[in-house]
PDB file of N, CA and C in Angstrom:
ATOM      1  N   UNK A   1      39.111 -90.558 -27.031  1.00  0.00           N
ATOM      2  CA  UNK A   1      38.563 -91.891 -26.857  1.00  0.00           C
ATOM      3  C   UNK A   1      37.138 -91.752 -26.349  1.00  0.00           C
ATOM      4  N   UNK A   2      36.118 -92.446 -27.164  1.00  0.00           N
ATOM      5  CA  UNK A   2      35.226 -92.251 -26.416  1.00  0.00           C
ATOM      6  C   UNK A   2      34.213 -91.138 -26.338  1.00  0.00           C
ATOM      7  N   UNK A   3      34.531 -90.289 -27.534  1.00  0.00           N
ATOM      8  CA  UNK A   3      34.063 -88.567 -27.575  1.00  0.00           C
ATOM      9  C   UNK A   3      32.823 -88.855 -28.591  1.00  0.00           C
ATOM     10  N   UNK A   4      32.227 -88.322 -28.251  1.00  0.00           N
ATOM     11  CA  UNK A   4      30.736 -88.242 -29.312  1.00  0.00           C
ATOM     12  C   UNK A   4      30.686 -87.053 -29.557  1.00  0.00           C
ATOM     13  N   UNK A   5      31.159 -86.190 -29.025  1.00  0.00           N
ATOM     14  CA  UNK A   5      30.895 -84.885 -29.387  1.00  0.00           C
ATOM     15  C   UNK A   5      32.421 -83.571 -29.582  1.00  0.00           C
ATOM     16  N   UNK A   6      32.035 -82.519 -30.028  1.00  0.00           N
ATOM     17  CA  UNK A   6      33.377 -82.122 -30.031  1.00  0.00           C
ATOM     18  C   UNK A   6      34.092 -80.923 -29.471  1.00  0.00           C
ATOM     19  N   UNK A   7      32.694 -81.054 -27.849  1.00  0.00           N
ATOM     20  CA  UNK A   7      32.706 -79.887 -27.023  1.00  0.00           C
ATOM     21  C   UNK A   7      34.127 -80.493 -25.602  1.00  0.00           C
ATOM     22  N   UNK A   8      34.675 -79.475 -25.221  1.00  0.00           N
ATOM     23  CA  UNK A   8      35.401 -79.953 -24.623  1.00  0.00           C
ATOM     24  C   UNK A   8      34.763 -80.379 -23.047  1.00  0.00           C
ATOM     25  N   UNK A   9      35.002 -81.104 -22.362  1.00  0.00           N
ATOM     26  CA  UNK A   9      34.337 -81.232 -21.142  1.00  0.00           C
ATOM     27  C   UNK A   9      35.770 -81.293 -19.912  1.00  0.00           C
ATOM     28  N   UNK A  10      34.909 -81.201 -18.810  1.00  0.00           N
ATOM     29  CA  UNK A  10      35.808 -81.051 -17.706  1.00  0.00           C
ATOM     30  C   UNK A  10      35.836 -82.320 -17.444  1.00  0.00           C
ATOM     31  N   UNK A  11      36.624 -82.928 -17.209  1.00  0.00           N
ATOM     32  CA  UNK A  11      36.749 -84.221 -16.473  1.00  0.00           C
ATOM     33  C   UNK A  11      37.260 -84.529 -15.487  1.00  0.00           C
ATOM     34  N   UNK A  12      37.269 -83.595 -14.493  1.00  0.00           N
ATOM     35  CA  UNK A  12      37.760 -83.510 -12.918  1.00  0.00           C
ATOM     36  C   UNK A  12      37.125 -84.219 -12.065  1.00  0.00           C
ATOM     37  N   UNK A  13      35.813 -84.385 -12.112  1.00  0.00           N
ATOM     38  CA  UNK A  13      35.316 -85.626 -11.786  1.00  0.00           C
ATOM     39  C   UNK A  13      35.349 -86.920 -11.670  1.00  0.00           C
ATOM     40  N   UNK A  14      35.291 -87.509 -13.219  1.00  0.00           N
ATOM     41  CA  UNK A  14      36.248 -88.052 -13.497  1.00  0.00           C
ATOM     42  C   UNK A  14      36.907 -88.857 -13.044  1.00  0.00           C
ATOM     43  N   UNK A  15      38.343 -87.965 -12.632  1.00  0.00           N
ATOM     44  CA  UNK A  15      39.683 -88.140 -12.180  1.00  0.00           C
ATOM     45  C   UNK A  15      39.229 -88.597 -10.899  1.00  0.00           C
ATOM     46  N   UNK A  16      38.562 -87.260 -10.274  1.00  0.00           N
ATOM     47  CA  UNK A  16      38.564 -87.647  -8.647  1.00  0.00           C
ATOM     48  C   UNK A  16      37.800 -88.918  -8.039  1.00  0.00           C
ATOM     49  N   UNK A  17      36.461 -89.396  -9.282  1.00  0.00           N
ATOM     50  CA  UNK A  17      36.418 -90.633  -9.031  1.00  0.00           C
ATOM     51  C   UNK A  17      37.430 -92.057  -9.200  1.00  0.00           C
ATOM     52  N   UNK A  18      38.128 -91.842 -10.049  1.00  0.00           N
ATOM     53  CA  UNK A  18      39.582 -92.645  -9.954  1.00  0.00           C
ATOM     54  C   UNK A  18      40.417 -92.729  -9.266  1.00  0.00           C
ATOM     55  N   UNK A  19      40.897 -91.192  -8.749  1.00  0.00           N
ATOM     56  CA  UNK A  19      41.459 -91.340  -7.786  1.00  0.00           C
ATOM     57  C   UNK A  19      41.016 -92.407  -6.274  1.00  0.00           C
ATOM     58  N   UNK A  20      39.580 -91.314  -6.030  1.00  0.00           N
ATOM     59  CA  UNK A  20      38.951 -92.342  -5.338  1.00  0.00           C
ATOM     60  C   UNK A  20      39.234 -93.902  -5.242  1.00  0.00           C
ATOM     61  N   UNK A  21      38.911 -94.437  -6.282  1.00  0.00           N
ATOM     62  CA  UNK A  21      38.926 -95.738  -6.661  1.00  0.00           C
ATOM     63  C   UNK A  21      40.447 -96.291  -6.104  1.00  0.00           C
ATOM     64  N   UNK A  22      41.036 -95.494  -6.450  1.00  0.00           N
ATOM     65  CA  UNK A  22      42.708 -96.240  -6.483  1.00  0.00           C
ATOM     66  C   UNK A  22      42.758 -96.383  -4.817  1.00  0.00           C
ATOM     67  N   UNK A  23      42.968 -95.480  -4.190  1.00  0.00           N
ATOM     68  CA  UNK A  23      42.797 -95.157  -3.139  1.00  0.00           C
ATOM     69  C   UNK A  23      41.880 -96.194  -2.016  1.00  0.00           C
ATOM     70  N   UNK A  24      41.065 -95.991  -2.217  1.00  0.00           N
ATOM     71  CA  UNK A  24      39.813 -97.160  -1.758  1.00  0.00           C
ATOM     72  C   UNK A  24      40.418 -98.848  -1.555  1.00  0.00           C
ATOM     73  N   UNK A  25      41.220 -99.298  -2.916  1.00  0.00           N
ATOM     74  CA  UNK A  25      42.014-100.776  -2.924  1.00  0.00           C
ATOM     75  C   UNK A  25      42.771-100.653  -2.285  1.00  0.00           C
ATOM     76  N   UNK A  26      43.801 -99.597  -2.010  1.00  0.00           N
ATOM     77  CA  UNK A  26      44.813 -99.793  -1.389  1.00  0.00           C
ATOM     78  C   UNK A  26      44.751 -99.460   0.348  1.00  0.00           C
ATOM     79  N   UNK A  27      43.653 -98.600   0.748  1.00  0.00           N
ATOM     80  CA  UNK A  27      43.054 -99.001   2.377  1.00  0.00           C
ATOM     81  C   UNK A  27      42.211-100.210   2.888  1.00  0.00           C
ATOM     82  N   UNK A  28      41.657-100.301   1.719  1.00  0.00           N
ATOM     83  CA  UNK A  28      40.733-101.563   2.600  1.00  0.00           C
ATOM     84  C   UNK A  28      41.373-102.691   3.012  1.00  0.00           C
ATOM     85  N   UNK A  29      42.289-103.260   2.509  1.00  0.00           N
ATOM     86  CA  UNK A  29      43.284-104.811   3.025  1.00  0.00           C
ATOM     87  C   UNK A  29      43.688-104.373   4.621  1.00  0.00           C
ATOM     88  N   UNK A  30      43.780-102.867   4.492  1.00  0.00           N
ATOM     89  CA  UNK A  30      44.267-102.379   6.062  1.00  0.00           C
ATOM     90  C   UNK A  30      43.346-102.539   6.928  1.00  0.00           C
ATOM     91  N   UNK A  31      42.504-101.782   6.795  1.00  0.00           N
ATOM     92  CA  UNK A  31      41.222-101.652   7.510  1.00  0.00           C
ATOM     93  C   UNK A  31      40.541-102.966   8.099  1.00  0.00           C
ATOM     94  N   UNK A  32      40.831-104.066   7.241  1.00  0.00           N
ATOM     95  CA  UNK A  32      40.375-105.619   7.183  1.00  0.00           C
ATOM     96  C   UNK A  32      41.298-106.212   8.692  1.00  0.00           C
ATOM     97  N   UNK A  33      42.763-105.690   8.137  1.00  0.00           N
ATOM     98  CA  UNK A  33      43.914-106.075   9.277  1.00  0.00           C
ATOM     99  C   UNK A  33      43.705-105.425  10.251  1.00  0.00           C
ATOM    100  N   UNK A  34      43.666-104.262  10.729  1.00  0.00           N
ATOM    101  CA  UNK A  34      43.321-103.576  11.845  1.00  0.00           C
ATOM    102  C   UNK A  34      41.983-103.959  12.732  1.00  0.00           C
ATOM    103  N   UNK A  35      41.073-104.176  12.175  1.00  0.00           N
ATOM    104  CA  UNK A  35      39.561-104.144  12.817  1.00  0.00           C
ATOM    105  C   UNK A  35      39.252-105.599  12.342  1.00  0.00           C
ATOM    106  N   UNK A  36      40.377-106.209  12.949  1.00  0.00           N
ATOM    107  CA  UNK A  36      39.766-107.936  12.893  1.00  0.00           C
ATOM    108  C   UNK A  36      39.635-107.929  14.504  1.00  0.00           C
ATOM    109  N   UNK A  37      38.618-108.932  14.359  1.00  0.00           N
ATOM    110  CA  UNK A  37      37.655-109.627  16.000  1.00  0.00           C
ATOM    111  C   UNK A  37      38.811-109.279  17.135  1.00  0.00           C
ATOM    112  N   UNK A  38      39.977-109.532  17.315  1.00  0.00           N
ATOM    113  CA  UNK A  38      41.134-109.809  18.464  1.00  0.00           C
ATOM    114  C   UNK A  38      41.588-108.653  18.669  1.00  0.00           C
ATOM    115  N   UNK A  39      41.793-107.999  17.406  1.00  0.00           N
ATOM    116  CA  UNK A  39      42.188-106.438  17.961  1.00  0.00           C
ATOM    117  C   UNK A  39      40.689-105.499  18.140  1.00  0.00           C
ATOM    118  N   UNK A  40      39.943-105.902  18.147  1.00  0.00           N
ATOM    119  CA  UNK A  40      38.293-104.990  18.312  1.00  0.00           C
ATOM    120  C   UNK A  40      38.655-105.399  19.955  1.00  0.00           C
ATOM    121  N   UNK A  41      38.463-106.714  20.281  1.00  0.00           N
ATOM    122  CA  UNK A  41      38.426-106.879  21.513  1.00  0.00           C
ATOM    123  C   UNK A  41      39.699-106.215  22.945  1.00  0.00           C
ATOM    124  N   UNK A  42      40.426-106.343  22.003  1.00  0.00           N
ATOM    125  CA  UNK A  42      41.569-105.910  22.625  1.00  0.00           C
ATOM    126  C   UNK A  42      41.386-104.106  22.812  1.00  0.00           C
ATOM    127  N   UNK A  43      40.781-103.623  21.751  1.00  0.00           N
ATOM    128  CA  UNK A  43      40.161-102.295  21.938  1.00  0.00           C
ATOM    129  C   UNK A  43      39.655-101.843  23.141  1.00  0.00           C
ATOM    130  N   UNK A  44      38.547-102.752  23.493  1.00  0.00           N
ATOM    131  CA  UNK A  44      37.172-102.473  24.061  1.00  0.00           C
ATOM    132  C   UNK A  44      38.071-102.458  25.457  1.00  0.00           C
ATOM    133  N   UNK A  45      38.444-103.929  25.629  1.00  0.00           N
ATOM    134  CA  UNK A  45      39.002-103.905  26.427  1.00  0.00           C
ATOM    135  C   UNK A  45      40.252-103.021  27.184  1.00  0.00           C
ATOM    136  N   UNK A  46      40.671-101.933  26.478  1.00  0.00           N
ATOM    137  CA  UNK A  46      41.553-101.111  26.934  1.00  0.00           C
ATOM    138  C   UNK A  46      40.798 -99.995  26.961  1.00  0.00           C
ATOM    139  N   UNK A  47      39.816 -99.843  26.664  1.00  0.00           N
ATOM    140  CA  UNK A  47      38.616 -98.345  26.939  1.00  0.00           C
ATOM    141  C   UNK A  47      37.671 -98.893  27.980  1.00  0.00           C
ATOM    142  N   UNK A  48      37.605 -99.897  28.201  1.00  0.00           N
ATOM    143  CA  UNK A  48      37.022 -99.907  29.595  1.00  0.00           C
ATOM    144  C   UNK A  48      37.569-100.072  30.581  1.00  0.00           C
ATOM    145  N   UNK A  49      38.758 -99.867  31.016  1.00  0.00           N
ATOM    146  CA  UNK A  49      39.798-100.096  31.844  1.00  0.00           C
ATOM    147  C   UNK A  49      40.135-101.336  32.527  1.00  0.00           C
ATOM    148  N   UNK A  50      40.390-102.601  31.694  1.00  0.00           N
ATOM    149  CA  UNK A  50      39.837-103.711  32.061  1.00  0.00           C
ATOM    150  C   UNK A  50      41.122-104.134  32.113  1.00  0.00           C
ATOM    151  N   UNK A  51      42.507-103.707  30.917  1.00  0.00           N
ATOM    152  CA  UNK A  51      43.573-104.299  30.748  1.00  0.00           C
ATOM    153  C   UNK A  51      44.417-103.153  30.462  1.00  0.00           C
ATOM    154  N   UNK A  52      45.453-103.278  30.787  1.00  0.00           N
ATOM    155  CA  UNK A  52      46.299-102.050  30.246  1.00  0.00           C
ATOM    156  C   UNK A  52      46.870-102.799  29.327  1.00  0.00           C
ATOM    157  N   UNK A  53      47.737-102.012  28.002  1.00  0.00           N
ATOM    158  CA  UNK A  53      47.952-102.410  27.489  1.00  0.00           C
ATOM    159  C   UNK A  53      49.786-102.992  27.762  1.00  0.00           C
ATOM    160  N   UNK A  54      50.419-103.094  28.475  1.00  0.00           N
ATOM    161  CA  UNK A  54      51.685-103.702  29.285  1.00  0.00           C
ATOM    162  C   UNK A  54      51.295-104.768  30.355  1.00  0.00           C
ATOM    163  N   UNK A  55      49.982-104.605  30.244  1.00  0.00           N
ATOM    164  CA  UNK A  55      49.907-105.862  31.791  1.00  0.00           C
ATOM    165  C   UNK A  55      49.413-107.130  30.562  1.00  0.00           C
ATOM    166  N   UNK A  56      48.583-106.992  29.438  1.00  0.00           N
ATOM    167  CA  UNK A  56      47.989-108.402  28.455  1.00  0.00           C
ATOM    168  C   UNK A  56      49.586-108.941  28.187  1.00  0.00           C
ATOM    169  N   UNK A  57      50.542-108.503  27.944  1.00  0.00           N
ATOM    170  CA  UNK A  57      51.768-109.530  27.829  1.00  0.00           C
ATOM    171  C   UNK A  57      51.965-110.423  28.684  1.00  0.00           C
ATOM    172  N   UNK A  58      51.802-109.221  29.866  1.00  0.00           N
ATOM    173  CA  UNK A  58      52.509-110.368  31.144  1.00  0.00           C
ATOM    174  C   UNK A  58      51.155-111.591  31.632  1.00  0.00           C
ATOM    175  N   UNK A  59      49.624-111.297  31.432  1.00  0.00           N
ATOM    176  CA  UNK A  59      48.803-111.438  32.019  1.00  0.00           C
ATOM    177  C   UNK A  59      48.124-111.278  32.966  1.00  0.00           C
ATOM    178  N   UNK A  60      48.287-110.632  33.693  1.00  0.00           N
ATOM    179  CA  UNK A  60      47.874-110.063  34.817  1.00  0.00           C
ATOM    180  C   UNK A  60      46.971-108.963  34.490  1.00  0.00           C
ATOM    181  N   UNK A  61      46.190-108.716  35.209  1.00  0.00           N
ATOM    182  CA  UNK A  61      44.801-107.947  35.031  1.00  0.00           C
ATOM    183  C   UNK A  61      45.571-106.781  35.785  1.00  0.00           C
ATOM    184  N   UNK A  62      44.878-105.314  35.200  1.00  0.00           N
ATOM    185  CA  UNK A  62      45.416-104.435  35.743  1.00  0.00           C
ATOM    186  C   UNK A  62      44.562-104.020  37.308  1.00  0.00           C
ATOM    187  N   UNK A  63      45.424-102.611  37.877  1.00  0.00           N
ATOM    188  CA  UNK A  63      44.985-102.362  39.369  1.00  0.00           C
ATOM    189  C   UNK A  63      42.956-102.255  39.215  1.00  0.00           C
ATOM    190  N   UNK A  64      43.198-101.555  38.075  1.00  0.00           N
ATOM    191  CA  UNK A  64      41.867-101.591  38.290  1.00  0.00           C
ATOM    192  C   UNK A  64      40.312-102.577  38.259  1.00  0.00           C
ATOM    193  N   UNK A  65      41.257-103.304  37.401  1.00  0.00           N
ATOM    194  CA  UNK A  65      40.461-104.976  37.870  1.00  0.00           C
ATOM    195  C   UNK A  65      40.603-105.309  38.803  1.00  0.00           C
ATOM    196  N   UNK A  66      41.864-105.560  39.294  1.00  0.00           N
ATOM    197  CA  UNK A  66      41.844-106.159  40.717  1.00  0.00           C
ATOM    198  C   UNK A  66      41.177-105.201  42.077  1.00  0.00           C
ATOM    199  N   UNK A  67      40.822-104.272  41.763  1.00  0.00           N
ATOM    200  CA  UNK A  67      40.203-103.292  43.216  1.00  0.00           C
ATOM    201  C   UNK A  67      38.610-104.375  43.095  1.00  0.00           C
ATOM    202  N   UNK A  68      37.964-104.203  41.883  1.00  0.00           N
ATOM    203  CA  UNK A  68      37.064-105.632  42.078  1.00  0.00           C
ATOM    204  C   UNK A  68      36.497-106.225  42.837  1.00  0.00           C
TER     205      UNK A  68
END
């Protein structure tokens, strides 16, 4: 399909750009879900020791907020 000529070529390239491709649709919907605004924040906020992540259920700020 597609041959103009009647040398054989490698097409591993190609492939691995397809692969690529396939690959690529099926992470990004994730990536979208994971690294939305609420869980970024919720991030930050557990690397700066602001909330643990068992005390945001209950609400309560952890020890180390409260020393403050």
């Amino acid at each position: 399909v597609n041959k103009f000529s009647e040398e054989e070529v490698n097409h591993s390239w190609d492939l691995l750009a397809l692969r690529f491709l396939s690959i690529n649709s099926i992470v990004d919907p994730w990536v979208f879900a994971i690294l939305r605004p609420p869980v970024l924040r919720f991030m930050r906020s557990v690397l700066c020791c602001q909330v643990t992540p068992a005390s945001q259920d209950r609400g309560t700020p952890s020890p180390a907020k409260t020393k403050l």
